[in-house]
N, C-alpha and C. Protein backbone atom coordinates (compact mmCIF):
# COMPACT_ATOMS: atom_id res chain seq x y z
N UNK A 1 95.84 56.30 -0.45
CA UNK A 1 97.18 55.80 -0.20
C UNK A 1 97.37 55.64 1.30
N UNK A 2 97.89 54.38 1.49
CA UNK A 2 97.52 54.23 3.18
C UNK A 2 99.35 54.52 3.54
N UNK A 3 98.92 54.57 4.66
CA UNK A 3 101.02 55.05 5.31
C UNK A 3 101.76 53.64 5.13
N UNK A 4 102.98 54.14 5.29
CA UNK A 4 104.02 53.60 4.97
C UNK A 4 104.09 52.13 5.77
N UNK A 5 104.56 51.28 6.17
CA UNK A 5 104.67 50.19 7.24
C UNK A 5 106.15 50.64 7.61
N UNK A 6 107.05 51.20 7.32
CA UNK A 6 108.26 51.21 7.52
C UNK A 6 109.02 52.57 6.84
N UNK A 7 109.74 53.72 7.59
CA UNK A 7 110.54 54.99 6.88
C UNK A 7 111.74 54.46 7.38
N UNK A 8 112.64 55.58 6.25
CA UNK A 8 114.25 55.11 6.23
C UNK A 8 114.65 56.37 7.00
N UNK A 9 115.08 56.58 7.99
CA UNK A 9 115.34 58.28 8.71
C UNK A 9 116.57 58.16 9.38
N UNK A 10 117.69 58.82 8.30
CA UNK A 10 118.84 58.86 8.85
C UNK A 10 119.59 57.84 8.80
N UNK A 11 119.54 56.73 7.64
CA UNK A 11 119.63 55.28 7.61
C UNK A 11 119.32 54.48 8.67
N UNK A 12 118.48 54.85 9.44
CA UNK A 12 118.41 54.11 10.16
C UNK A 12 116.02 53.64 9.87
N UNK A 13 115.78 52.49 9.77
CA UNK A 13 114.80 52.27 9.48
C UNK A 13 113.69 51.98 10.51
N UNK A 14 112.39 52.82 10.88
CA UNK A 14 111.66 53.12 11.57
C UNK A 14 110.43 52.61 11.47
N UNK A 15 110.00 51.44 12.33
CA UNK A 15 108.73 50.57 11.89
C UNK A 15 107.49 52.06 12.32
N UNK A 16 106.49 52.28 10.92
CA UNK A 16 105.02 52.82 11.42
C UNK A 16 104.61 51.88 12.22
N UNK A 17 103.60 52.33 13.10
CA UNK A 17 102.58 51.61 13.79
C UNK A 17 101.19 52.21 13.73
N UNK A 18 99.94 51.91 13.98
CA UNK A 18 98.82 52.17 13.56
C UNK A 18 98.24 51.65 15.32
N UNK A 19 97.87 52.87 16.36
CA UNK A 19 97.62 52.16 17.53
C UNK A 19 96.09 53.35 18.00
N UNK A 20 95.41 52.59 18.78
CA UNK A 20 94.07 53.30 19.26
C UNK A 20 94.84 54.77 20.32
N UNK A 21 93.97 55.48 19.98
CA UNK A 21 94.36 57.04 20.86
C UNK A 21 93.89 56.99 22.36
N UNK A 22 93.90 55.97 22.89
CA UNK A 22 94.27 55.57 24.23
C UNK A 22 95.23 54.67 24.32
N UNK A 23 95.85 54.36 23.69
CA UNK A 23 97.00 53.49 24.15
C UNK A 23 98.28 54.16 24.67
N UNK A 24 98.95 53.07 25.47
CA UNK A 24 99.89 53.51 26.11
C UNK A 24 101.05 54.34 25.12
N UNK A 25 101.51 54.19 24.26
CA UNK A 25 101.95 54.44 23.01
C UNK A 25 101.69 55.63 22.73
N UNK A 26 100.62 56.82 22.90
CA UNK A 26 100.30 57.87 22.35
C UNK A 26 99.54 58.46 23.75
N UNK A 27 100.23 58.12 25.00
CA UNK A 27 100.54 58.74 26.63
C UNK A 27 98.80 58.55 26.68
N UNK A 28 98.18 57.67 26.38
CA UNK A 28 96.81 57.60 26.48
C UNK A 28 96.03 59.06 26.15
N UNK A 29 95.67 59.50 24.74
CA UNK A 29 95.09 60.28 24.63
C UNK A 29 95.80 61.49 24.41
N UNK A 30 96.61 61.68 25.48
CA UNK A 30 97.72 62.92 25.36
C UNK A 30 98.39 63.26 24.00
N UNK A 31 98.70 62.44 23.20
CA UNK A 31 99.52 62.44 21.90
C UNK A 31 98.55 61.71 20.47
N UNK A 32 98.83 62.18 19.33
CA UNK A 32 98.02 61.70 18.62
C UNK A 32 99.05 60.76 17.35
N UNK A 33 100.55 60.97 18.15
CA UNK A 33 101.88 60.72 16.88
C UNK A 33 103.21 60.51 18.09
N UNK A 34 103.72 59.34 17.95
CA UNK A 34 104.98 59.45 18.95
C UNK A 34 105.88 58.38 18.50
N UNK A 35 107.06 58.74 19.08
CA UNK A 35 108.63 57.98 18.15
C UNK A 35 109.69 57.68 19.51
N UNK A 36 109.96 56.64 19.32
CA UNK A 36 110.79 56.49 20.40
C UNK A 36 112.28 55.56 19.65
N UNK A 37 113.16 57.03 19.56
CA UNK A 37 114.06 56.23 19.03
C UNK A 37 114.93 54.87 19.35
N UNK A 38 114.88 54.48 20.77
CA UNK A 38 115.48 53.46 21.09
C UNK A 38 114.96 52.12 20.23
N UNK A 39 113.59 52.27 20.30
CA UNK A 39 113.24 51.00 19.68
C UNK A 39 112.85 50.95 18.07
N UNK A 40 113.23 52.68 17.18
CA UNK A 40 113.10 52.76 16.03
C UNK A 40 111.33 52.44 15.71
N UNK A 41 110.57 52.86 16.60
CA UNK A 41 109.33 53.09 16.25
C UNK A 41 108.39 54.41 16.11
N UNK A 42 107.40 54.52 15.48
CA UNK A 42 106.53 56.04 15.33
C UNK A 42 105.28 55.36 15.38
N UNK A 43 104.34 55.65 16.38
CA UNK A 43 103.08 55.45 16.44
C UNK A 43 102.30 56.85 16.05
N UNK A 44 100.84 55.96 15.39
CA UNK A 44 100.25 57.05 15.17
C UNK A 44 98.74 56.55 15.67
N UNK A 45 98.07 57.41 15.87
CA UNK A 45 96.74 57.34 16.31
C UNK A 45 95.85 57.06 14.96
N UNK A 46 95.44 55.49 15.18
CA UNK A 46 94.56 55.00 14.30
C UNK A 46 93.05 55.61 13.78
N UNK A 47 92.64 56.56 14.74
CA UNK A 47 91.06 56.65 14.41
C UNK A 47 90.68 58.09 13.38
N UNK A 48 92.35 58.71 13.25
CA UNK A 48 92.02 59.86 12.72
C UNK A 48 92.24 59.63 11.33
N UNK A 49 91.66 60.39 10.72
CA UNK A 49 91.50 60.61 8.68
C UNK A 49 93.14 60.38 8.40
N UNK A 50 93.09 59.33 7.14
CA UNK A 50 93.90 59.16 6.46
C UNK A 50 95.18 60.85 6.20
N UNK A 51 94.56 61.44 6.06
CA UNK A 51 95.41 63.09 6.00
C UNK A 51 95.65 63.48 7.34
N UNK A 52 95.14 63.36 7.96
CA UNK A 52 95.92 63.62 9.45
C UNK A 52 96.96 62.82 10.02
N UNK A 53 96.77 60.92 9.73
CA UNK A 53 97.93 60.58 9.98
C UNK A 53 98.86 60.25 9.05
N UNK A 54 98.64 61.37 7.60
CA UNK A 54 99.95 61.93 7.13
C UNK A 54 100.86 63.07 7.60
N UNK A 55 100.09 63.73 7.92
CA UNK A 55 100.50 65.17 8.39
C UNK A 55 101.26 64.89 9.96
N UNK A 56 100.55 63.55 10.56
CA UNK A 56 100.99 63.19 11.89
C UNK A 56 102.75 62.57 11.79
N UNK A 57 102.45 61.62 10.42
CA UNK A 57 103.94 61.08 10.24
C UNK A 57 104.75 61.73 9.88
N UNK A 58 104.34 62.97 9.00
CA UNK A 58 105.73 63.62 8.67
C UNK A 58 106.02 64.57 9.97
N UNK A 59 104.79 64.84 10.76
CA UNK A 59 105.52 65.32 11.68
C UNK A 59 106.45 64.52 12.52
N UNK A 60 106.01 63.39 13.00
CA UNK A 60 107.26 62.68 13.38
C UNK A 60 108.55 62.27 12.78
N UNK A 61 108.12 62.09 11.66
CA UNK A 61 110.19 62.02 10.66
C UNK A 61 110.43 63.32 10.88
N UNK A 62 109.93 64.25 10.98
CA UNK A 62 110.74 65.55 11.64
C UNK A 62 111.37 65.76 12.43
N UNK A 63 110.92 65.20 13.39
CA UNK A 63 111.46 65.22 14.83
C UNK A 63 112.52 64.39 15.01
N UNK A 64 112.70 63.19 14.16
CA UNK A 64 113.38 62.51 13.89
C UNK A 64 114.69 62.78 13.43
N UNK A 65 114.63 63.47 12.08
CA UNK A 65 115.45 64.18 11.92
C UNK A 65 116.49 64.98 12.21
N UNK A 66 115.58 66.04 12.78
CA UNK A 66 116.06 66.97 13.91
C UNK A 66 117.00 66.52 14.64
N UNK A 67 116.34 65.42 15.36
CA UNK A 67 117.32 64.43 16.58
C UNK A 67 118.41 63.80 15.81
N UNK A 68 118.72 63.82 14.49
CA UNK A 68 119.53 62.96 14.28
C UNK A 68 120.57 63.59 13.90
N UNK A 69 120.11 64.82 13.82
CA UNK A 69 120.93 65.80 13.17
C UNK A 69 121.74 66.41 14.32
N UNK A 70 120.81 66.69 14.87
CA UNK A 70 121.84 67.74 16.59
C UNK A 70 122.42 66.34 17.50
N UNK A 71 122.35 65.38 17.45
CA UNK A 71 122.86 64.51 18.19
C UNK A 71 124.08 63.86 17.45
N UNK A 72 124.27 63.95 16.01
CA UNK A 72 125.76 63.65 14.79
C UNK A 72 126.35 64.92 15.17
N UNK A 73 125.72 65.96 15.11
CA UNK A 73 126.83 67.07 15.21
C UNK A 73 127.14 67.57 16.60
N UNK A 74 126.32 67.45 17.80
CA UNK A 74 126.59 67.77 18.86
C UNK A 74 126.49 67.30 19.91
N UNK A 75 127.24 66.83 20.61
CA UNK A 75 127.40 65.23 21.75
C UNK A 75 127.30 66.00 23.02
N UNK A 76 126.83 67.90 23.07
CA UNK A 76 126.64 68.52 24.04
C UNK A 76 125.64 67.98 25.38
N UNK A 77 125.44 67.03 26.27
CA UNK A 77 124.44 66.76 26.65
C UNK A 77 123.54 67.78 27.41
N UNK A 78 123.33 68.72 26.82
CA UNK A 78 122.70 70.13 27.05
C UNK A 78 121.28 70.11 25.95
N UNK A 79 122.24 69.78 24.89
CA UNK A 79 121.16 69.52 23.38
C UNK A 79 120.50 68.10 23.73
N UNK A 80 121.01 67.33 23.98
CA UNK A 80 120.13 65.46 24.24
C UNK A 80 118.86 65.71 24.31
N UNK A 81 118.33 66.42 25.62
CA UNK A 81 116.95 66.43 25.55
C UNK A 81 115.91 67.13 24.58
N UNK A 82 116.73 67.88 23.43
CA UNK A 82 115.86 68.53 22.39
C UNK A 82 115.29 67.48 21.55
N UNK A 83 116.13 66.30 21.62
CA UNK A 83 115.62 64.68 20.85
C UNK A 83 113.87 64.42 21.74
N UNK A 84 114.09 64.80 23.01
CA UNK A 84 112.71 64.21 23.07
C UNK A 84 111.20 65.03 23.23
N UNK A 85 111.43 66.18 22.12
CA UNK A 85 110.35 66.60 22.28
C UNK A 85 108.77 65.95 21.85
């Protein structure tokens, strides 16, 4: 079962991407999974096993989450930067 092309997180809908683990996208190497909510995207590092970039995506709808959750309930800009871990 290959990943999704597209998650629904928080109604708001989040294109997958499938990008090499040097790309700028995944801090070259540094990251193997990354989400940038402005533009409603989650990259994942293409070269690893089908089960890793499951385990990679749900870790990112997590984070997602998270952010969507402390940023509806708390407009503290103390909390903001917990969105970009």
């Amino acid at each position: 079962m290959k990943l999704p092309e597209k998650v629904k997180i928080g109604g708001i809908n989040y294109e997958v991407l499938l990008v090499p683990l040097k790309s700028e996208e995944l801090n070259y190497g540094d990251a193997i999974g990354s989400i940038i909510h402005s533009e409603c995207k989650i990259w994942i590092n293409k070269e690893m096993p089908l089960q890793k970039q499951q385990e990679t995506l749900l870790h990112e709808i997590i984070h997602a989450y998270v952010c969507h959750l402390v940023c509806a309930f708390c407009k503290d800009q103390q909390v903001q930067p917990f969105c970009h871990l």
